[in-house]
Protein backbone atom coordinates (compact mmCIF):
# COMPACT_ATOMS: atom_id res chain seq x y z
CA UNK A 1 108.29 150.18 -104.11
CA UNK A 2 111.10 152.08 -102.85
CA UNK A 3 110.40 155.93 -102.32
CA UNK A 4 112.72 158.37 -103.57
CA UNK A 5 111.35 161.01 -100.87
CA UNK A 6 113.41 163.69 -102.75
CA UNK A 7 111.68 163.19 -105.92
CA UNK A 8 108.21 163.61 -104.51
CA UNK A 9 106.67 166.69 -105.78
CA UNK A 10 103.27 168.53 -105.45
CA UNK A 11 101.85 169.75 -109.00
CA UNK A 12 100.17 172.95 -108.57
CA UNK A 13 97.24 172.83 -111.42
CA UNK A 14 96.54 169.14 -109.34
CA UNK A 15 96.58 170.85 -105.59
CA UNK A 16 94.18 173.59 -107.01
CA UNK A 17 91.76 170.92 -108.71
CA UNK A 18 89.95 171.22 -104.87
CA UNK A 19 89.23 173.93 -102.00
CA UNK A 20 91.55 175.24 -99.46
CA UNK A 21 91.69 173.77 -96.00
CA UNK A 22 89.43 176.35 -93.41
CA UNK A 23 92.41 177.70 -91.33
CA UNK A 24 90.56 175.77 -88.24
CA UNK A 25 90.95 172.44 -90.20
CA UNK A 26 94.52 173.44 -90.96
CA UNK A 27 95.04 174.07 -87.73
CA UNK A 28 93.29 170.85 -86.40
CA UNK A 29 95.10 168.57 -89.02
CA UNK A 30 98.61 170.43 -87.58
CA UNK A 31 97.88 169.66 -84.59
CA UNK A 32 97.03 166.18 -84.53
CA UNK A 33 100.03 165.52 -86.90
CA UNK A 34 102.29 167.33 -83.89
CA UNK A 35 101.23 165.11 -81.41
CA UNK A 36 100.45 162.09 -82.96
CA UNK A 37 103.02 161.97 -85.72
CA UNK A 38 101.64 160.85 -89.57
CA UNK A 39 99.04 158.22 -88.28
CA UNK A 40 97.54 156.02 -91.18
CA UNK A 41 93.45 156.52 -89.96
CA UNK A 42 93.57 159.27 -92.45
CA UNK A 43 95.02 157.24 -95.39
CA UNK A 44 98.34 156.96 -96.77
CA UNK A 45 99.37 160.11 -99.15
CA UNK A 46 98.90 158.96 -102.75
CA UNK A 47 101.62 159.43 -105.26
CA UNK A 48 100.80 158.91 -109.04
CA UNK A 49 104.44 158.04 -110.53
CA UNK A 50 104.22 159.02 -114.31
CA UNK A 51 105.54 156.71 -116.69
CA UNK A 52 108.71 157.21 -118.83
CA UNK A 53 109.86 160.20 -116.09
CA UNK A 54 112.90 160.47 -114.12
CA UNK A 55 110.75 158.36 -111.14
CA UNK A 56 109.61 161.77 -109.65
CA UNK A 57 106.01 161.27 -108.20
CA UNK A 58 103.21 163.76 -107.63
CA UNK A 59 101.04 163.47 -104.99
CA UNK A 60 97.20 163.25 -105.93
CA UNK A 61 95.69 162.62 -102.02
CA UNK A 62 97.06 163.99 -99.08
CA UNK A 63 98.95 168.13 -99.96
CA UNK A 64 97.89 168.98 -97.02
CA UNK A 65 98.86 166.22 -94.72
CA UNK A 66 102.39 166.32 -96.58
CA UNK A 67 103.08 170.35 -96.28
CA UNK A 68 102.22 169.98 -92.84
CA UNK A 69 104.96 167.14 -92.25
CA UNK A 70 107.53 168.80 -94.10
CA UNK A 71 106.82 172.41 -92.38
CA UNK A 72 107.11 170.91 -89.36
CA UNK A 73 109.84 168.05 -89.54
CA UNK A 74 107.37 165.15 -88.89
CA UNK A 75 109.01 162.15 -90.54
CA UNK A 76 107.40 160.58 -93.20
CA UNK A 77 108.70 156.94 -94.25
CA UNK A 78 107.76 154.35 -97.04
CA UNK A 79 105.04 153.75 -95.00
CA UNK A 80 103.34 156.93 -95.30
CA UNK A 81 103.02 156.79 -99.15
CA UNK A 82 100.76 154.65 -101.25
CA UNK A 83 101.96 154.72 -105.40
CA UNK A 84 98.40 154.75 -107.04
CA UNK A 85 98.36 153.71 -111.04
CA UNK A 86 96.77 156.22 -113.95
CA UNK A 87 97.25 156.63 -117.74
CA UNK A 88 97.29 160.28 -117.50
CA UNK A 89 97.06 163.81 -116.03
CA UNK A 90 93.23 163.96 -117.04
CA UNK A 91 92.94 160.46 -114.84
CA UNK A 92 94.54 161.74 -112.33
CA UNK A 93 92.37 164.81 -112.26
CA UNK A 94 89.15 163.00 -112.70
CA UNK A 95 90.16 160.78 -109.77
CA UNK A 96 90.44 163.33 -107.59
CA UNK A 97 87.58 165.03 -108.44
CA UNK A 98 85.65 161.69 -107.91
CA UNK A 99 87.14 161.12 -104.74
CA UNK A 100 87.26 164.13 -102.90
CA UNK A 101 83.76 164.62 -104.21
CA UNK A 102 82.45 161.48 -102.58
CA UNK A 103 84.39 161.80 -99.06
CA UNK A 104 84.58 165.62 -98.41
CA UNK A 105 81.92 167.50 -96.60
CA UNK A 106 81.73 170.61 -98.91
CA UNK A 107 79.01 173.83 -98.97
CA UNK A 108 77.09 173.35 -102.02
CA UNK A 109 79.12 175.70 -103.75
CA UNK A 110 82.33 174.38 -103.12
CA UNK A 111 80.77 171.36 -104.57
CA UNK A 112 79.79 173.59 -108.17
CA UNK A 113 83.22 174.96 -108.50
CA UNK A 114 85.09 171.54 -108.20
CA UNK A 115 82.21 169.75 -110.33
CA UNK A 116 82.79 173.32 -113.26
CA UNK A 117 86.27 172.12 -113.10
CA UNK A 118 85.38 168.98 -114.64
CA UNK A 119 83.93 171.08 -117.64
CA UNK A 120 87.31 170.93 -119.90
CA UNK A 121 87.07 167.30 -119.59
CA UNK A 122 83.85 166.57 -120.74
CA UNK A 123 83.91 169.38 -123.31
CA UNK A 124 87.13 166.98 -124.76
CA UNK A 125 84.72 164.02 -124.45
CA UNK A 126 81.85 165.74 -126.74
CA UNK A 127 84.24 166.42 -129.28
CA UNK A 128 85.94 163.15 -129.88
CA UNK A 129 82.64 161.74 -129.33
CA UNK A 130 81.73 164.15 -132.19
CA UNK A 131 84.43 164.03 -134.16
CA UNK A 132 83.35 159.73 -134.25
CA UNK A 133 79.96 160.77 -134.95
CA UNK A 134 80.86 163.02 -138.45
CA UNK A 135 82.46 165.48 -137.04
CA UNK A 136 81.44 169.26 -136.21
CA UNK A 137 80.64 169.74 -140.56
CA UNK A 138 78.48 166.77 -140.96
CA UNK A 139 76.43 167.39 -137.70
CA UNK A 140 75.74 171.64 -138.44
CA UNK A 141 75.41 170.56 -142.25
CA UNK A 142 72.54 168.15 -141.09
CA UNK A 143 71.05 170.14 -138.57
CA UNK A 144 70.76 173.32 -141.30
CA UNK A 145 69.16 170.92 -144.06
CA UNK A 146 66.87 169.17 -141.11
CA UNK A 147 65.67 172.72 -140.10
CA UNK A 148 65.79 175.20 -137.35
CA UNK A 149 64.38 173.33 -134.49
CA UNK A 150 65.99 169.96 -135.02
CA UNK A 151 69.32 172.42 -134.47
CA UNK A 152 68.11 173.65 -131.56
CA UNK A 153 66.97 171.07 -129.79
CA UNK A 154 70.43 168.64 -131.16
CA UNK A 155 72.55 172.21 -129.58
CA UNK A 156 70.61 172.11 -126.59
CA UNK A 157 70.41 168.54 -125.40
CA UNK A 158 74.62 169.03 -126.42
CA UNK A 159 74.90 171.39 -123.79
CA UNK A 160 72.56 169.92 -121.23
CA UNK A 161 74.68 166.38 -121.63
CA UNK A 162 77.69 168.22 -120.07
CA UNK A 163 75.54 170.25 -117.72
CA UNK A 164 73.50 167.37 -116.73
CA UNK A 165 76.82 165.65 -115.87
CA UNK A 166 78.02 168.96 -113.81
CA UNK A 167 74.69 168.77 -111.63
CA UNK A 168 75.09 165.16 -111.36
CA UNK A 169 78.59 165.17 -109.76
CA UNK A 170 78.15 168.14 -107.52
CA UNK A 171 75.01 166.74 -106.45
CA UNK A 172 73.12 169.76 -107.52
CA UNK A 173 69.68 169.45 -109.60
């Protein structure tokens, strides 16, 4: 595949899915990139190409690597890129998550924040898992005639399956 290295954007509500670079990693990474050029050790930069669009891409691995490049003028060929293949935005997003998750060496609580971010995803989840099940009606109507603590305990092992998830994926327990 051919890139169109015009067309190759950077989606802000994807870049901000994970932490910031420390300005001595920044630093580090621009350096390295200045005197060694793009060098493939660190991966190609990923570009999800969304289907039915005008063939822009949007990278999902490597912002940093290419706002470095393009600050500084380091040439980036076909080379350099590697398309990668989702269904969706929400893919996309839980791919990164995933990823960066497994390879990045992040403080505990950088680990939280990106693992909270996968919240709005599993909250969707629970509700068309739900709305499968009977539906948000069926389950309170049951729950009132079944009595108080059969609610409680069906609400709170509801919100411990997404929590549960949460502390599983940041690695917190």
């Amino acid at each position: 595949m051919t890139i169109d290295f015009k067309k190759i954007q950077i989606d802000e509500e994807v870049e901000d899915l994970l932490p910031k670079l420390s300005e001595d990693d920044s630093n580090s990474l621009t350096q390295s990139l200045l005197e060694n050029g793009f060098d493939q050790k660190f991966g190609r930069i990923k570009v999800w190409f969304p289907e039915n669009n005008d063939g822009t891409g949007y990278i999902v691995d490597g912002h940093n690597r290419y706002k470095i490049c393009s600050k500084n003028g380091i040439e980036l060929s076909d080379y350099c890129f590697e398309p990668v293949y989702f269904d969706s935005k929400e893919d996309v997003i839980k791919w990164m998550l995933e990823n960066q998750l497994a390879r990045r060496n992040l403080q505990t609580i950088q680990r939280i924040a990106i693992a909270e971010k996968y919240r709005p995803i599993f909250e969707k989840q629970a509700k068309a898992n739900q709305s499968l099940g009977g539906g948000d009606k069926r389950s309170e109507n049951y729950q009132k005639s079944a009595g108080p603590n059969l609610a409680q305990a069906v609400d709170k092992k509801r919100n411990l399956t997404t929590d549960e998830k949460l502390s599983k994926i940041s690695g917190v327990k």
